[in-house]
C-alpha atoms as a PDB file:
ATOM      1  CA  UNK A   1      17.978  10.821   0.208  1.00  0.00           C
ATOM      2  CA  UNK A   2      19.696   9.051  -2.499  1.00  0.00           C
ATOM      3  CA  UNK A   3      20.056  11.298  -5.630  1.00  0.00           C
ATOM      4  CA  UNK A   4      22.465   8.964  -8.136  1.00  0.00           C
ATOM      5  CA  UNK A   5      20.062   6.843  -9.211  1.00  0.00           C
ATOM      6  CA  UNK A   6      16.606   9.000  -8.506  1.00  0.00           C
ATOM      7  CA  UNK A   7      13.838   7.531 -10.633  1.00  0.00           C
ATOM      8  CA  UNK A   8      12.834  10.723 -13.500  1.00  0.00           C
ATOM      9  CA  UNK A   9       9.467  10.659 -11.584  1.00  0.00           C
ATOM     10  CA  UNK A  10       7.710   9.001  -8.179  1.00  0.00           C
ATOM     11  CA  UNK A  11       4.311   9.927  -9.801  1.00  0.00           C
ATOM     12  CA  UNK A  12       4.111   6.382 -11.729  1.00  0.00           C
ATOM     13  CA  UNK A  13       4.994   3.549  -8.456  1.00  0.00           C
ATOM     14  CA  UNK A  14       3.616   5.740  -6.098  1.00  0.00           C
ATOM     15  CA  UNK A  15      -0.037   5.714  -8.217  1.00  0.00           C
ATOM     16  CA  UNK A  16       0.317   2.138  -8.397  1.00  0.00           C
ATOM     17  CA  UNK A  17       0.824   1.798  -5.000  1.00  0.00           C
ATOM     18  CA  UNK A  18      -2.300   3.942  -3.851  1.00  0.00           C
ATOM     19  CA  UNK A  19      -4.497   1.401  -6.338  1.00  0.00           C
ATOM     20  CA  UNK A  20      -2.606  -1.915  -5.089  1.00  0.00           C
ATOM     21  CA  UNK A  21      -3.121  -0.807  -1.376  1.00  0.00           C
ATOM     22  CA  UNK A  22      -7.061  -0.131  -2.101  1.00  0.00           C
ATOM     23  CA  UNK A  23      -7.772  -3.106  -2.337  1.00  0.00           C
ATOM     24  CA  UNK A  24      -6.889  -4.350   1.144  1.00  0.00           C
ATOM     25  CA  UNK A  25      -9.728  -2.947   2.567  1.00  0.00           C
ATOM     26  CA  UNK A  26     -11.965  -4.738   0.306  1.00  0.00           C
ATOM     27  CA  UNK A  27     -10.023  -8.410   0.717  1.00  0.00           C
ATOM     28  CA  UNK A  28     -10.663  -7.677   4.692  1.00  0.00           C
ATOM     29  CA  UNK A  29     -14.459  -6.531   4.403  1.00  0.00           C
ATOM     30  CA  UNK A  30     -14.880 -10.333   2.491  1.00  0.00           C
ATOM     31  CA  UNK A  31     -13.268 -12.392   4.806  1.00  0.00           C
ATOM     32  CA  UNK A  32     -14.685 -13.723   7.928  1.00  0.00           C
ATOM     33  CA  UNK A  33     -11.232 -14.882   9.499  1.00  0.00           C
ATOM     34  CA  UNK A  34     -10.376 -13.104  12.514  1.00  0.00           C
ATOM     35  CA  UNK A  35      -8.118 -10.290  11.841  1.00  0.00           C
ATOM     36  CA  UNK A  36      -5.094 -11.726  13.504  1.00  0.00           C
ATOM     37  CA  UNK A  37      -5.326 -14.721  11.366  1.00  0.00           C
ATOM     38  CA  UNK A  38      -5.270 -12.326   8.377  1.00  0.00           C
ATOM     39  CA  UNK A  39      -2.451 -10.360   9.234  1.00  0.00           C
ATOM     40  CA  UNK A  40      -0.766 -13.768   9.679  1.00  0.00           C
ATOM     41  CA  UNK A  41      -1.091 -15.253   6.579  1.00  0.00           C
ATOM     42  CA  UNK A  42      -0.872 -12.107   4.577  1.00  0.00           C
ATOM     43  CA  UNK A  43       2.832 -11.268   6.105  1.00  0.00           C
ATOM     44  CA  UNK A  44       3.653 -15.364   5.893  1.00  0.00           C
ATOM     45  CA  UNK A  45       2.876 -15.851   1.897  1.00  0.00           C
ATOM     46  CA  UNK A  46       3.884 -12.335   0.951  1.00  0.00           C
ATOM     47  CA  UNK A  47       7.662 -13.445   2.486  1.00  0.00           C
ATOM     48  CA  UNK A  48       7.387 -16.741   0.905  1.00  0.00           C
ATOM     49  CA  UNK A  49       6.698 -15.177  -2.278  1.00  0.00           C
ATOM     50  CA  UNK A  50       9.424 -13.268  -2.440  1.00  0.00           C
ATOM     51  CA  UNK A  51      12.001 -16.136  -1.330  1.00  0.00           C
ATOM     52  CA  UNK A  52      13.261 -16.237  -4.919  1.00  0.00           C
ATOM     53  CA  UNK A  53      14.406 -13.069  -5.328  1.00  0.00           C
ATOM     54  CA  UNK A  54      15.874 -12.501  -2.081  1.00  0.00           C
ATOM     55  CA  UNK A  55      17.814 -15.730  -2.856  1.00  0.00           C
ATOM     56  CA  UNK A  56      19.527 -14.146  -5.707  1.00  0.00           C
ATOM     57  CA  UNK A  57      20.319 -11.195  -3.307  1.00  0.00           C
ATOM     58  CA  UNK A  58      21.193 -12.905  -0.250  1.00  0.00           C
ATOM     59  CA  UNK A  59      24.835 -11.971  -0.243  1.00  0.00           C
ATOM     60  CA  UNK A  60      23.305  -8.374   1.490  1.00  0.00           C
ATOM     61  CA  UNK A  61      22.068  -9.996   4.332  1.00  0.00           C
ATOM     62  CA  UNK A  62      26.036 -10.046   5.094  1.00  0.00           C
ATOM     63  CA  UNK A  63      25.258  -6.057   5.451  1.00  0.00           C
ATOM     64  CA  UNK A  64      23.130  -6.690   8.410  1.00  0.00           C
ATOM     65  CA  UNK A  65      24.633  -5.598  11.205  1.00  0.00           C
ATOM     66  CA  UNK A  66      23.254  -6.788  14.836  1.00  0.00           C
ATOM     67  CA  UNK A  67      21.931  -3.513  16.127  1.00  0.00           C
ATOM     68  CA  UNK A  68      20.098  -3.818  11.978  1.00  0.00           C
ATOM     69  CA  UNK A  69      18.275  -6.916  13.459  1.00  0.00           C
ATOM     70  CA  UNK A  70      17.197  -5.271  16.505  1.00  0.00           C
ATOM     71  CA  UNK A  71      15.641  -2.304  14.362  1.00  0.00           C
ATOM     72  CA  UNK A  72      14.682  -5.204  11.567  1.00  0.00           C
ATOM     73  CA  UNK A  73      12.589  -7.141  14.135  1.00  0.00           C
ATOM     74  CA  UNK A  74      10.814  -4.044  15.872  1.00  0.00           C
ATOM     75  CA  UNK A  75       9.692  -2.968  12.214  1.00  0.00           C
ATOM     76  CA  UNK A  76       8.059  -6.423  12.014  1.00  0.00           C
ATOM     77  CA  UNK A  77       6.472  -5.717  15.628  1.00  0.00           C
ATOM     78  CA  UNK A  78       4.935  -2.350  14.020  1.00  0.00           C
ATOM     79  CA  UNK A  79       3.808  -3.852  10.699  1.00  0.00           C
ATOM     80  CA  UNK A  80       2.297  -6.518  12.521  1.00  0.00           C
ATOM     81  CA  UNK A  81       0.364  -3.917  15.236  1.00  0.00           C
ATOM     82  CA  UNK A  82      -0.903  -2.032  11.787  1.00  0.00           C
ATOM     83  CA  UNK A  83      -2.357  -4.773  10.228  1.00  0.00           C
ATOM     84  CA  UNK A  84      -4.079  -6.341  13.311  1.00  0.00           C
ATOM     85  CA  UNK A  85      -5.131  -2.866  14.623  1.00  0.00           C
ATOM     86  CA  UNK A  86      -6.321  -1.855  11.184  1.00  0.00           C
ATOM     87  CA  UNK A  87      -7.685  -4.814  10.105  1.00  0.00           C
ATOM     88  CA  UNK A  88      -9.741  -4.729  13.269  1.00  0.00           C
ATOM     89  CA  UNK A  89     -10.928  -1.903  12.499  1.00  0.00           C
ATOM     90  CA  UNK A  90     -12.467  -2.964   9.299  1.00  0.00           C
ATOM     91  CA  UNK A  91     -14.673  -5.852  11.076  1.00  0.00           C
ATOM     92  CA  UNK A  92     -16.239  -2.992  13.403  1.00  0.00           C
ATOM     93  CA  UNK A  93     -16.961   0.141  10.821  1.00  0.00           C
ATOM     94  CA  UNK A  94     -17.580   0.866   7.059  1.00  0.00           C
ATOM     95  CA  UNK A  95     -14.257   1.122   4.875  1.00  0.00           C
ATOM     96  CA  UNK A  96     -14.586   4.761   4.342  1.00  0.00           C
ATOM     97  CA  UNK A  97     -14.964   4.966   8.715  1.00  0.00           C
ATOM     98  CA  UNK A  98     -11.756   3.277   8.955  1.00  0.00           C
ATOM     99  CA  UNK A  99      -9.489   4.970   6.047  1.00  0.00           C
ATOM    100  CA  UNK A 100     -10.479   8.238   6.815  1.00  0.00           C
ATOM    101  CA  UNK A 101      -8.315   7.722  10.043  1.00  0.00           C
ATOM    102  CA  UNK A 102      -5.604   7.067   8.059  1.00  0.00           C
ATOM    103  CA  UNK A 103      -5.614  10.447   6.957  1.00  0.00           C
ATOM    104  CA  UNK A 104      -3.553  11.426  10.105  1.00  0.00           C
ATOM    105  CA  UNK A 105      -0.739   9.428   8.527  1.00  0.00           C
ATOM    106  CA  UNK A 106       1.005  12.172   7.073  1.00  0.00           C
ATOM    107  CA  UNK A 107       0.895  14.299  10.530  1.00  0.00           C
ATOM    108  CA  UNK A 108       2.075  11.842  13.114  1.00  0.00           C
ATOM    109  CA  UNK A 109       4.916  11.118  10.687  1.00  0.00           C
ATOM    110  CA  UNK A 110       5.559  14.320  10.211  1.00  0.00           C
ATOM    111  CA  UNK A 111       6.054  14.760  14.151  1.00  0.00           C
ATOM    112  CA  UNK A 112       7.858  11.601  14.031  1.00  0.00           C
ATOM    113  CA  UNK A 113       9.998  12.952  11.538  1.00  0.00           C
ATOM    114  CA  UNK A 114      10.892  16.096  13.191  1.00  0.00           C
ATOM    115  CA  UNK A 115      11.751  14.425  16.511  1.00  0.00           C
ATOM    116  CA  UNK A 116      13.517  11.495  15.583  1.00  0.00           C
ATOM    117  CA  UNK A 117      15.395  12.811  12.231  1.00  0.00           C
ATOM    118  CA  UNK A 118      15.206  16.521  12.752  1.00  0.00           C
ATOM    119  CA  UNK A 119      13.221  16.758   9.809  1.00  0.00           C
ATOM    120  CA  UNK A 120      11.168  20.072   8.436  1.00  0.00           C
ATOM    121  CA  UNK A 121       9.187  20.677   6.072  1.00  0.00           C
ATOM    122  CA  UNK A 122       7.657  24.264   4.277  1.00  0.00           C
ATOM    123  CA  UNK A 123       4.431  25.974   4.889  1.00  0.00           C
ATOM    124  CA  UNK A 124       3.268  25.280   1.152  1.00  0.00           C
ATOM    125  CA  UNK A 125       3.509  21.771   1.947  1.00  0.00           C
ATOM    126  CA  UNK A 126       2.215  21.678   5.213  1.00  0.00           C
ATOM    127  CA  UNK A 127      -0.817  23.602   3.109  1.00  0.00           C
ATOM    128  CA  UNK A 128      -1.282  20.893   0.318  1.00  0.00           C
ATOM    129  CA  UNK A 129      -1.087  18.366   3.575  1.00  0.00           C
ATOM    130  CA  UNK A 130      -4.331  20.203   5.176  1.00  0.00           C
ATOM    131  CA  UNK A 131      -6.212  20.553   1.627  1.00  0.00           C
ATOM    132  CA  UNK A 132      -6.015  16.310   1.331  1.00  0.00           C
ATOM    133  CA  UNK A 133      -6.691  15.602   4.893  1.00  0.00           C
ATOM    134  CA  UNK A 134      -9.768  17.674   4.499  1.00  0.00           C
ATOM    135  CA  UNK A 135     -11.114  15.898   1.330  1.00  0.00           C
ATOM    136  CA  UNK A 136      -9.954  12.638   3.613  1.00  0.00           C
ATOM    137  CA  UNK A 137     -12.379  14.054   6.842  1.00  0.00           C
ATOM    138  CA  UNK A 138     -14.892  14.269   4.098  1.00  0.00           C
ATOM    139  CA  UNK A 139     -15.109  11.060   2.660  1.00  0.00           C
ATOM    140  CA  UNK A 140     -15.483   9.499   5.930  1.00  0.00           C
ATOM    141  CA  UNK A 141     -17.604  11.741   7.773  1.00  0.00           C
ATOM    142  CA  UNK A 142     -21.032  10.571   6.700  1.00  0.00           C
ATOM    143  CA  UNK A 143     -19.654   7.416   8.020  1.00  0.00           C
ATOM    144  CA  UNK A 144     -18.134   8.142  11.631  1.00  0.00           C
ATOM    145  CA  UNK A 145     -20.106   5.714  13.212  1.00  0.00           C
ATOM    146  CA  UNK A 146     -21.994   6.744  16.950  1.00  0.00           C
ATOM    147  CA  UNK A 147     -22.136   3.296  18.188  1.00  0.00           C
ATOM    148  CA  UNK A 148     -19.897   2.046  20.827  1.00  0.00           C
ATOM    149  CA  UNK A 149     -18.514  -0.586  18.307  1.00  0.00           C
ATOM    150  CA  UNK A 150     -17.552   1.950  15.477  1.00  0.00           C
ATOM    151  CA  UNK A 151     -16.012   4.056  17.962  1.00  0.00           C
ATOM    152  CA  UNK A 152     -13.809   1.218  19.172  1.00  0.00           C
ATOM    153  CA  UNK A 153     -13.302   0.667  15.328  1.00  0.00           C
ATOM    154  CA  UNK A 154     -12.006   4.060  14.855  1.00  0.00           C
ATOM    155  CA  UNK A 155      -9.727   3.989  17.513  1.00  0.00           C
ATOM    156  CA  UNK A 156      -8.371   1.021  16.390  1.00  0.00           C
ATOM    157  CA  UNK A 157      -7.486   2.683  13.132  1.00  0.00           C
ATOM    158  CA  UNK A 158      -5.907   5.720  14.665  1.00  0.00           C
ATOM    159  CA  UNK A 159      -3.467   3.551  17.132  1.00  0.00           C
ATOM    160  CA  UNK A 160      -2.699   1.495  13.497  1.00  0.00           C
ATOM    161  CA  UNK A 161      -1.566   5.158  11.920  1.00  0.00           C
ATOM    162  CA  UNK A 162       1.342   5.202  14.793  1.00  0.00           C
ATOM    163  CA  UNK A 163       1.854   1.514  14.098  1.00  0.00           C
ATOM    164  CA  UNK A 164       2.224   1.779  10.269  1.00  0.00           C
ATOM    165  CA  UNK A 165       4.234   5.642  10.870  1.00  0.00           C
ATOM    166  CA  UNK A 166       6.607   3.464  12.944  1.00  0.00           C
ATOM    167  CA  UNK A 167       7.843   0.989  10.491  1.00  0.00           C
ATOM    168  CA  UNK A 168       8.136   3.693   7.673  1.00  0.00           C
ATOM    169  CA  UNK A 169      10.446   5.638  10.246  1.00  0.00           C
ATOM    170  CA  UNK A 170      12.351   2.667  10.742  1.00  0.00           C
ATOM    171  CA  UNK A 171      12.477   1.659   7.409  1.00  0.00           C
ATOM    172  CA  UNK A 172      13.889   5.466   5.791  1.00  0.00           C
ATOM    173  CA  UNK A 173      17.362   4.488   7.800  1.00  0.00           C
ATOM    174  CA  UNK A 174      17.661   1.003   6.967  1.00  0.00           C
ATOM    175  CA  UNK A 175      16.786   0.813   3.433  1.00  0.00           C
ATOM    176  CA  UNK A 176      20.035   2.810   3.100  1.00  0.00           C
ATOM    177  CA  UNK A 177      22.199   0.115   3.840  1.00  0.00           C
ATOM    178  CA  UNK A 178      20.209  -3.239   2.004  1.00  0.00           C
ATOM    179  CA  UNK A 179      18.123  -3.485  -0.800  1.00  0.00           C
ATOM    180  CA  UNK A 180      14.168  -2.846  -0.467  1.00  0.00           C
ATOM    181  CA  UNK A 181      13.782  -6.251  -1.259  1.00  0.00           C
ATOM    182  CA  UNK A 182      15.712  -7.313   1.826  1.00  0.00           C
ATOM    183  CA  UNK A 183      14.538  -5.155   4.002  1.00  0.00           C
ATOM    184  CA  UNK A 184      10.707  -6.130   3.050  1.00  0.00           C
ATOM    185  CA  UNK A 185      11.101 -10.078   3.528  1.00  0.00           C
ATOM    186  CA  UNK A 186      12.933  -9.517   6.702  1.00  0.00           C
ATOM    187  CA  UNK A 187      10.042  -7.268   8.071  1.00  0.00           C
ATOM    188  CA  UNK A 188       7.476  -9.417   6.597  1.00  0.00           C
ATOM    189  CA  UNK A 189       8.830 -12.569   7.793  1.00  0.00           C
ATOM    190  CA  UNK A 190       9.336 -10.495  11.394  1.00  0.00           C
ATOM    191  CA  UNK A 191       6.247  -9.384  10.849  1.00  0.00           C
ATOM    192  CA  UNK A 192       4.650 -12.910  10.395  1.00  0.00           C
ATOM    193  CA  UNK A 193       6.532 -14.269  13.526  1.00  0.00           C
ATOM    194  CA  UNK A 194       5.025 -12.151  15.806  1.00  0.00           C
ATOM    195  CA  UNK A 195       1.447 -12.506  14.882  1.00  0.00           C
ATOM    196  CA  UNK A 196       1.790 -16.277  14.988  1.00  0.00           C
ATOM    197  CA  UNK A 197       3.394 -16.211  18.571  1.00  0.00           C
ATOM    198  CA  UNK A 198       0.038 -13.714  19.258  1.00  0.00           C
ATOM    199  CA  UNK A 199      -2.243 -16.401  17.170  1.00  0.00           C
ATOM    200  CA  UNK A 200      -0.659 -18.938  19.458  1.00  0.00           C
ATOM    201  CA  UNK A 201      -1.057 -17.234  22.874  1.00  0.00           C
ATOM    202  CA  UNK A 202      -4.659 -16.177  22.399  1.00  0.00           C
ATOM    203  CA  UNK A 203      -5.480 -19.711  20.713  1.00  0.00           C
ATOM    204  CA  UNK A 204      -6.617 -18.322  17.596  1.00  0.00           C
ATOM    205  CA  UNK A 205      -7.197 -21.216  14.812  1.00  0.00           C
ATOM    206  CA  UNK A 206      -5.099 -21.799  12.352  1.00  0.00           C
ATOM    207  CA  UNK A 207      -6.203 -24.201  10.257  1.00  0.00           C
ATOM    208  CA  UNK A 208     -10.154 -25.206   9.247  1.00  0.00           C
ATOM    209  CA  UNK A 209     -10.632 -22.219   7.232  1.00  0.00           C
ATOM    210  CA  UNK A 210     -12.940 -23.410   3.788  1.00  0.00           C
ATOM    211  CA  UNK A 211     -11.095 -22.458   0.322  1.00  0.00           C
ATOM    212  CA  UNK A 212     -12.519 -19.128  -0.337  1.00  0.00           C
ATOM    213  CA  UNK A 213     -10.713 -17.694   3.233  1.00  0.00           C
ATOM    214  CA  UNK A 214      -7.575 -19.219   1.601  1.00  0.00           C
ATOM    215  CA  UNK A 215      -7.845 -17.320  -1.653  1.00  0.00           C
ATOM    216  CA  UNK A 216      -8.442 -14.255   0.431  1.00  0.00           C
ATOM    217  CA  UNK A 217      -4.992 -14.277   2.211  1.00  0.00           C
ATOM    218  CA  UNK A 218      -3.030 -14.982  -0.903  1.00  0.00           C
ATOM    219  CA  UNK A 219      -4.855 -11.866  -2.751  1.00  0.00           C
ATOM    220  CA  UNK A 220      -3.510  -9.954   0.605  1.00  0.00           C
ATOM    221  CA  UNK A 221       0.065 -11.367   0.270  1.00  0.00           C
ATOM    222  CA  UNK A 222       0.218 -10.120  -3.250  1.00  0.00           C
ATOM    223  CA  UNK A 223      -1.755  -7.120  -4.404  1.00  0.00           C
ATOM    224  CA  UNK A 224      -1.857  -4.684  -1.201  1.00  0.00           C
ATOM    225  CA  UNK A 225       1.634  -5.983  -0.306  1.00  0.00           C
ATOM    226  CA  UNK A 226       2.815  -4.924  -3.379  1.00  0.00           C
ATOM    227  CA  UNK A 227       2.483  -0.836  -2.191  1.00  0.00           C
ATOM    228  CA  UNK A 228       4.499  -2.402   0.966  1.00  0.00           C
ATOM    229  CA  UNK A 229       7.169  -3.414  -1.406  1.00  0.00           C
ATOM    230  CA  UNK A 230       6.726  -0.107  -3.867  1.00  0.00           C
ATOM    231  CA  UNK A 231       6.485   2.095  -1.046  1.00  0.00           C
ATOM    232  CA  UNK A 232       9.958   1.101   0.859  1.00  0.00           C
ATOM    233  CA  UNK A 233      11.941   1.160  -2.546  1.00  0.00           C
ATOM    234  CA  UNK A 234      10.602   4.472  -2.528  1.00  0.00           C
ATOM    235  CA  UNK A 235      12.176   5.204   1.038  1.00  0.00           C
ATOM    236  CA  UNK A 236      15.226   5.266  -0.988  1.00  0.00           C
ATOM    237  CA  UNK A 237      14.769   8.671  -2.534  1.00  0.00           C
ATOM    238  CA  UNK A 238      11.702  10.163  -0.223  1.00  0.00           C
ATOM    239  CA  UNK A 239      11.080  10.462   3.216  1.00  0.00           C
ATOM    240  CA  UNK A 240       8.380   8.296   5.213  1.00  0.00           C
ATOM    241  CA  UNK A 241       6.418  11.907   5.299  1.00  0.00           C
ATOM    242  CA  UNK A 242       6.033  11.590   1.533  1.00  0.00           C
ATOM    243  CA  UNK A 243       5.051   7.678   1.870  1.00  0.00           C
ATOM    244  CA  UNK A 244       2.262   8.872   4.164  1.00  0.00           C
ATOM    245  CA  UNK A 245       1.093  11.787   2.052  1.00  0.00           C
ATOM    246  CA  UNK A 246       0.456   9.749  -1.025  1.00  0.00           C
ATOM    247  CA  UNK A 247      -1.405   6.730   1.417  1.00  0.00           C
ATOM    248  CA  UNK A 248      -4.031   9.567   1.522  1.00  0.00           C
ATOM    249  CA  UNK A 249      -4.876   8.512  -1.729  1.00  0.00           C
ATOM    250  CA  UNK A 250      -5.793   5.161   0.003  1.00  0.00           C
ATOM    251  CA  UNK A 251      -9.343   6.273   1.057  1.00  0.00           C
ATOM    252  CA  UNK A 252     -10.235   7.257  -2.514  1.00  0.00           C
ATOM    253  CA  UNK A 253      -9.391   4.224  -4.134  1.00  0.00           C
ATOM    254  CA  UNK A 254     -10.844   2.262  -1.368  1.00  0.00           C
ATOM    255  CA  UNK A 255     -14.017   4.248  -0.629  1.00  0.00           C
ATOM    256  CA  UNK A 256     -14.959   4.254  -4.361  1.00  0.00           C
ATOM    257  CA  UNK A 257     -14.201  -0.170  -4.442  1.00  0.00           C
ATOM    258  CA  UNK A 258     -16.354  -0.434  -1.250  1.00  0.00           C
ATOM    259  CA  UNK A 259     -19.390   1.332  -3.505  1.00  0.00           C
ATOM    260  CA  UNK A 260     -19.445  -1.084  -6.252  1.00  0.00           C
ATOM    261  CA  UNK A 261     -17.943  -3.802  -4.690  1.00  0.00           C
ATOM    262  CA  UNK A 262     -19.706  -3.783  -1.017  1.00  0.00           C
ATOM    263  CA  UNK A 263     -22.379  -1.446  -2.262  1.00  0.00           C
ATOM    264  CA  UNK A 264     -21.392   1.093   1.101  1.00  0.00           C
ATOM    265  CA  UNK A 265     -22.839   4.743   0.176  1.00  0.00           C
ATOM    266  CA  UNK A 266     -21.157   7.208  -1.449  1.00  0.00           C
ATOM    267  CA  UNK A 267     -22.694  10.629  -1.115  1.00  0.00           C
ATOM    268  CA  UNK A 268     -21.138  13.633  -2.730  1.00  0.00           C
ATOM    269  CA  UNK A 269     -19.490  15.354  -0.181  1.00  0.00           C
ATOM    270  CA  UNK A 270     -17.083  12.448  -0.203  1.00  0.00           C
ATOM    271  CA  UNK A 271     -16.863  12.585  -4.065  1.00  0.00           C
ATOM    272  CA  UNK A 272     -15.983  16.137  -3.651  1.00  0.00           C
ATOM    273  CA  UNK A 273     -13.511  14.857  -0.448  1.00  0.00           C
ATOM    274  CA  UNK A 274     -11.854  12.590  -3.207  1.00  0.00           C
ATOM    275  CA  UNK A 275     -10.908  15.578  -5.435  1.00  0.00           C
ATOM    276  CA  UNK A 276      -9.676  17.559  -2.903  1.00  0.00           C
ATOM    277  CA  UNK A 277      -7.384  14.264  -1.391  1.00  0.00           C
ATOM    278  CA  UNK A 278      -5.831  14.152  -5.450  1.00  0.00           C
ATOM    279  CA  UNK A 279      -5.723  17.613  -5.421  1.00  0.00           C
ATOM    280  CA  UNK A 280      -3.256  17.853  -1.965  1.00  0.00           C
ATOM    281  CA  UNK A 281      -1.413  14.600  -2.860  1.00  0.00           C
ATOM    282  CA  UNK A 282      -0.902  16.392  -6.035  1.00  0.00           C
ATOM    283  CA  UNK A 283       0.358  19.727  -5.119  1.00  0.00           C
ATOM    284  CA  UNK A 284       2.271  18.137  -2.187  1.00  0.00           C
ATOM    285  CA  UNK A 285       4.096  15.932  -4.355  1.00  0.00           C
ATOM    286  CA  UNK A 286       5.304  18.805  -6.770  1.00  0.00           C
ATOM    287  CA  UNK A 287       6.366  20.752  -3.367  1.00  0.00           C
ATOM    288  CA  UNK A 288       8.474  18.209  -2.270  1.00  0.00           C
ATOM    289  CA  UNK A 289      10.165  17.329  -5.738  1.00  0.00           C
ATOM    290  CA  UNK A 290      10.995  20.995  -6.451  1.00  0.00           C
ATOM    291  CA  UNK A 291      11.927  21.119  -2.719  1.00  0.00           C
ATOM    292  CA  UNK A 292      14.438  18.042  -3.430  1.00  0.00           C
ATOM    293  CA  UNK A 293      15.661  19.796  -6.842  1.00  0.00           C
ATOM    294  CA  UNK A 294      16.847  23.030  -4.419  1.00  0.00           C
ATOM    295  CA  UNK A 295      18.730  20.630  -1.821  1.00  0.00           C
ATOM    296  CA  UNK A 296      20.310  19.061  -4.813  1.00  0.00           C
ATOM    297  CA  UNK A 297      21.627  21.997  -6.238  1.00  0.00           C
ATOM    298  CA  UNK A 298      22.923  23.570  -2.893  1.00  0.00           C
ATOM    299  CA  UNK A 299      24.585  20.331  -1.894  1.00  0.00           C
ATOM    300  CA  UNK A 300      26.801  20.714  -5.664  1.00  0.00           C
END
């Protein structure tokens, strides 16, 4: 990871990511728009958006070599299978149902990590990871649904988790060689492309939505996507392990929206499942800084 210009502390962007990305559960759960169509338009304004700035940068894009593309474009593919998956997922179950799921994040990239980067990781922190993905089980489990179509809606979720592990893994290698401001327009725009050929083959609508569907995907192309864009700067100095571990915080956030916002239950063993999530992010976090504090000093 990249040590010479290390931010003094993740703790700050990584909180505001876990708040930003709550919200996307909520901005779903409002709209009526068919989830591809969401994906679409988030992914399409969010790289619009950020057209100034990576005009002022574009000089990197010279960096880009063509086997870059290739993993640049299959990124996209991934983001784009996350948000359709996921967002899926939230028109079939409760938010809570389908965040939970998400708790498996940290896992599958872990095994991700280990096969494709040779990547380990202690038993304290593989300890912290169980303590938050048991607080995650709990939030959720007074919502597992046992209907066929919250089933389906949890699956969905689960085969998003591989999606969204995918373009993290991706991303930790080629955030190395362009800024995270590059890489994220690139994969959005990707992104974007790929739902709209999907839109276009399974003749989903793209037009005729009324205003308030409009206002829905430009609060997804700016305050979710924001995590997006906090949490591959971060890929600079952590691993895509880390990235998943503090998502965790994701059901919290989201869970405790979905009560006073969608008025979905909250019962207290998912109050105390939201302690115990802070309470692993937490201690996992502090693992893995002191853990990058010991590789620092044995590497000088």
């Amino acid at each position: 990871m990249n040590q010479l210009e290390r931010p003094k502390s993740i703790g700050l962007p990584l909180t505001l990511s876990i708040i930003a990305i709550s919200f996307s559960a909520i901005f779903v759960k409002w709209s009526d728009a068919p989830a591809s169509i969401l994906s679409m338009y988030r992914m399409c304004f969010a790289s619009i958006l950020m057209i100034p700035i990576v005009w002022r940068k574009r000089e990197e894009f010279k960096k880009i070599a063509k086997k870059d593309w290739f993993f640049l474009f299959f990124s996209g593919l991934f983001l784009a299978l996350h948000f359709v998956l996921w967002f899926g997922s939230l028109k079939l179950t409760t938010v809570a149902s389908s965040t939970i799921i998400l708790a498996l994040q940290p896992i599958v990239s872990l095994v991700g990590g280990f096969f494709l980067f040779k990547e380990r990781t202690t038993g304290s922190a593989l300890l912290t990871m169980g303590i938050a993905i048991m607080g995650a089980i709990m939030i959720g489990w007074g919502d597992f649904g046992l209907s066929q179509e919250s089933i389906l809606g949890d699956i969905l979720s689960f085969l998003s988790v591989i999606a969204v592990v995918g373009y993290l893994l991706i991303g930790q290698s080629i955030v190395k060689k362009v800024s995270h401001w590059i890489y994220s327009f690139c994969v959005f725009f990707f992104a974007s492309f790929v739902l709209a050929i999907y839109n276009v083959g399974t003749e989903v609508a793209f037009s005729g939505y009324p205003a308030r569907e409009w206002g829905i995907f430009l609060l997804l192309a700016t305050v979710p996507t924001i995590s997006h864009v906090i949490n591959n700067w971060l890929l600079n100095y952590v691993n895509a392990t880390t990235i998943s571990m503090s998502i965790l915080g994701e059901p919290v956030g989201a869970t405790t929206l979905a009560f006073f916002l969608l008025s979905e239950r909250l019962v207290s063993g998912q109050i105390v499942g939201g302690l115990l999530v802070l309470l692993g992010v937490f201690f996992f976090l502090i693992q893995q800084k002191k853990t990058n504090a010991l590789k620092k000093v044995s590497i000088q």
